[in-house]
C-alpha atoms as a PDB file:
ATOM      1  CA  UNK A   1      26.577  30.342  52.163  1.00  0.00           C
ATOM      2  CA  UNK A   2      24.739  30.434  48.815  1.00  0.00           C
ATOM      3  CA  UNK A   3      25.418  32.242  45.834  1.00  0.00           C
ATOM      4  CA  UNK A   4      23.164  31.956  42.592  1.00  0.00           C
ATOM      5  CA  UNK A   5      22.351  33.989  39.487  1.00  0.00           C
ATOM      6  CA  UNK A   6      21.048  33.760  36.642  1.00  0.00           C
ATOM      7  CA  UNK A   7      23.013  34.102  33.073  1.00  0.00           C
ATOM      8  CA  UNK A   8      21.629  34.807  29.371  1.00  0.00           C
ATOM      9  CA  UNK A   9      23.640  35.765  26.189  1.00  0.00           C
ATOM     10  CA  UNK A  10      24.029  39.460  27.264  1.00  0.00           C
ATOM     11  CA  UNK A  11      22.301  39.272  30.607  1.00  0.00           C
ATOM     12  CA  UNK A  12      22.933  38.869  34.226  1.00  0.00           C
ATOM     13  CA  UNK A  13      20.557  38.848  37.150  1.00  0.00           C
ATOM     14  CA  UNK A  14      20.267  37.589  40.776  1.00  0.00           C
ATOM     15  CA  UNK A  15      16.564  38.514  40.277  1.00  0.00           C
ATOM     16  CA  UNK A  16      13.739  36.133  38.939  1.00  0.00           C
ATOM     17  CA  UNK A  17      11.413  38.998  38.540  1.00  0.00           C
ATOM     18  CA  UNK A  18      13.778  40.443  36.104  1.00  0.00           C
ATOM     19  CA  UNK A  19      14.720  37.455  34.440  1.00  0.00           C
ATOM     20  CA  UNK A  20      10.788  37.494  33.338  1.00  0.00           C
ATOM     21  CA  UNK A  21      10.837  40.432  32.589  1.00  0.00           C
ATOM     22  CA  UNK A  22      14.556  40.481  30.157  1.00  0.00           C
ATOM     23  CA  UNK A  23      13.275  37.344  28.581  1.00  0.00           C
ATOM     24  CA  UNK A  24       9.798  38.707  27.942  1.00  0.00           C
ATOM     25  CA  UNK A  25      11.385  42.038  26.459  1.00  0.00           C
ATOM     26  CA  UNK A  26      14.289  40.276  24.272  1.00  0.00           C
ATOM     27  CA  UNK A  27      11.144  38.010  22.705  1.00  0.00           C
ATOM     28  CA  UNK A  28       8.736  41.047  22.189  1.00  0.00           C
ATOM     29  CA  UNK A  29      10.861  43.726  21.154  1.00  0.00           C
ATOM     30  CA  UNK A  30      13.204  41.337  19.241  1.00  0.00           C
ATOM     31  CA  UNK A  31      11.771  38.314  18.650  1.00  0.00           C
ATOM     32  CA  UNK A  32      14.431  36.091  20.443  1.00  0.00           C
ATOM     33  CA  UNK A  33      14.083  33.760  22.928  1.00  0.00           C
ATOM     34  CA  UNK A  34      16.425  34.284  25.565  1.00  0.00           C
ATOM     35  CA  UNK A  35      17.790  30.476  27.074  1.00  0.00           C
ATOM     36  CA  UNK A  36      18.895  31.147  30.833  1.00  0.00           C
ATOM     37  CA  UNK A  37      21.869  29.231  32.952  1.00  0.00           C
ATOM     38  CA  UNK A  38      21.209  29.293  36.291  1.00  0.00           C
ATOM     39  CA  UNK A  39      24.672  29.033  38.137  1.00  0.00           C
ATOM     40  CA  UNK A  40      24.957  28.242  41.768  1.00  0.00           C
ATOM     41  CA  UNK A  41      27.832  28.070  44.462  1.00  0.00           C
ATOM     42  CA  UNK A  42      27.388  26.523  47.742  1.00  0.00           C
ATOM     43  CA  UNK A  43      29.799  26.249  50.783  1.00  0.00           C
ATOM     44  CA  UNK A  44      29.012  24.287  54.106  1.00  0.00           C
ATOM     45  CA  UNK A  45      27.136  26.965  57.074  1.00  0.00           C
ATOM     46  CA  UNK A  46      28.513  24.947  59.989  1.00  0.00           C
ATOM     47  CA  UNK A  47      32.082  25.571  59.167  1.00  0.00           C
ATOM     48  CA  UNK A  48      30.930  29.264  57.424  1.00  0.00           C
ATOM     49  CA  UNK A  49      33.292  32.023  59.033  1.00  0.00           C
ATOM     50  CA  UNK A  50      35.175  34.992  57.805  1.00  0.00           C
ATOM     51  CA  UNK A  51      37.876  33.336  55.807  1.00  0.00           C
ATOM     52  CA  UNK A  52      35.513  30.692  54.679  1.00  0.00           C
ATOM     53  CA  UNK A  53      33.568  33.559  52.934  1.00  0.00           C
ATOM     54  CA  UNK A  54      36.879  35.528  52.011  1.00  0.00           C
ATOM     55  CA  UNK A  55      37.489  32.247  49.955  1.00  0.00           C
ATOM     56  CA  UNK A  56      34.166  31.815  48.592  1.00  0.00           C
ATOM     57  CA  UNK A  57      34.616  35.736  47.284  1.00  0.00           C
ATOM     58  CA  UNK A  58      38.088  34.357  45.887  1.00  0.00           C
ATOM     59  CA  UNK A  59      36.588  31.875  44.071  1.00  0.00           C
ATOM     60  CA  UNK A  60      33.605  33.398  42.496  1.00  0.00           C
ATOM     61  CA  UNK A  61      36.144  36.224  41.162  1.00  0.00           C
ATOM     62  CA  UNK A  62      38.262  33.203  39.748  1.00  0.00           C
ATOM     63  CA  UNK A  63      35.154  31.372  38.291  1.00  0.00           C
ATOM     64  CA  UNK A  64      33.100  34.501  37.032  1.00  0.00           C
ATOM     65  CA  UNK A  65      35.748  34.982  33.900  1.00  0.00           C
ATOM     66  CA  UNK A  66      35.420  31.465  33.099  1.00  0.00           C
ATOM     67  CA  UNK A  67      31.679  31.132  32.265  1.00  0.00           C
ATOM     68  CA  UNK A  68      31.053  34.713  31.721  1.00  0.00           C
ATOM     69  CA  UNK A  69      28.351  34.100  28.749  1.00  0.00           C
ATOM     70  CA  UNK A  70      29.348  35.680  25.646  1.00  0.00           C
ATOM     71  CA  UNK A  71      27.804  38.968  24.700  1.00  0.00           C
END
Protein backbone atom coordinates (compact mmCIF):
# COMPACT_ATOMS: atom_id res chain seq x y z
CA UNK A 1 0.00 0.00 0.00
CA UNK A 2 1.05 3.49 -1.15
CA UNK A 3 0.13 6.71 0.03
CA UNK A 4 1.54 10.06 -1.54
CA UNK A 5 0.58 13.72 -1.80
CA UNK A 6 1.74 16.55 -2.52
CA UNK A 7 2.26 19.65 0.09
CA UNK A 8 2.79 23.58 -0.57
CA UNK A 9 2.61 26.49 1.99
CA UNK A 10 -1.26 26.53 2.03
CA UNK A 11 -1.89 23.64 -0.31
CA UNK A 12 -2.61 20.02 -0.38
CA UNK A 13 -3.21 17.69 -3.28
CA UNK A 14 -3.03 13.96 -4.23
CA UNK A 15 -3.43 15.36 -7.79
CA UNK A 16 -0.51 16.39 -10.21
CA UNK A 17 -2.91 18.03 -12.52
CA UNK A 18 -3.80 20.34 -9.78
CA UNK A 19 -0.56 20.83 -8.42
CA UNK A 20 0.08 22.57 -12.06
CA UNK A 21 -2.51 24.15 -11.98
CA UNK A 22 -2.19 25.79 -7.86
CA UNK A 23 1.37 26.54 -8.69
CA UNK A 24 0.58 28.16 -12.03
CA UNK A 25 -2.32 30.28 -10.30
CA UNK A 26 -0.27 31.29 -6.97
CA UNK A 27 2.63 32.63 -9.66
CA UNK A 28 0.11 34.45 -12.03
CA UNK A 29 -2.34 35.85 -9.84
CA UNK A 30 0.27 36.51 -7.09
CA UNK A 31 3.45 36.41 -8.27
CA UNK A 32 4.81 33.59 -5.93
CA UNK A 33 6.34 30.62 -6.67
CA UNK A 34 4.87 27.90 -4.91
CA UNK A 35 7.93 25.10 -3.73
CA UNK A 36 6.10 21.58 -3.40
CA UNK A 37 7.04 18.50 -0.83
CA UNK A 38 6.08 15.50 -2.13
CA UNK A 39 5.48 13.09 0.91
CA UNK A 40 5.15 9.40 0.51
CA UNK A 41 4.27 6.31 2.81
CA UNK A 42 4.84 2.85 1.79
CA UNK A 43 4.00 -0.50 3.57
CA UNK A 44 4.98 -4.07 2.23
CA UNK A 45 1.75 -5.72 -0.29
CA UNK A 46 2.70 -9.30 0.57
CA UNK A 47 2.01 -8.97 4.20
CA UNK A 48 -0.89 -6.02 3.28
CA UNK A 49 -4.21 -7.11 5.18
CA UNK A 50 -6.86 -5.40 7.16
CA UNK A 51 -4.95 -4.49 10.26
CA UNK A 52 -1.89 -3.82 8.26
CA UNK A 53 -3.93 -0.98 6.59
CA UNK A 54 -5.85 -0.10 9.94
CA UNK A 55 -2.19 0.73 11.06
CA UNK A 56 -1.07 2.46 8.08
CA UNK A 57 -4.47 4.79 8.64
CA UNK A 58 -3.08 5.07 12.36
CA UNK A 59 -0.05 6.29 11.33
CA UNK A 60 -0.77 8.75 8.66
CA UNK A 61 -3.31 10.41 11.31
CA UNK A 62 -0.22 10.45 13.77
CA UNK A 63 2.23 11.81 11.07
CA UNK A 64 -0.20 14.29 9.19
CA UNK A 65 0.01 16.91 12.38
CA UNK A 66 3.62 16.66 12.34
CA UNK A 67 4.52 17.99 8.85
CA UNK A 68 1.33 19.69 8.21
CA UNK A 69 3.02 22.77 6.17
CA UNK A 70 2.32 25.98 7.69
CA UNK A 71 -0.40 28.12 6.24
Amino acid sequence: MYAYWFAARGHETPLHLERMLLTAWDGIAHGVHLRWAYVAVTTERPSFTQSRKGALENFLADLYPLIQPES
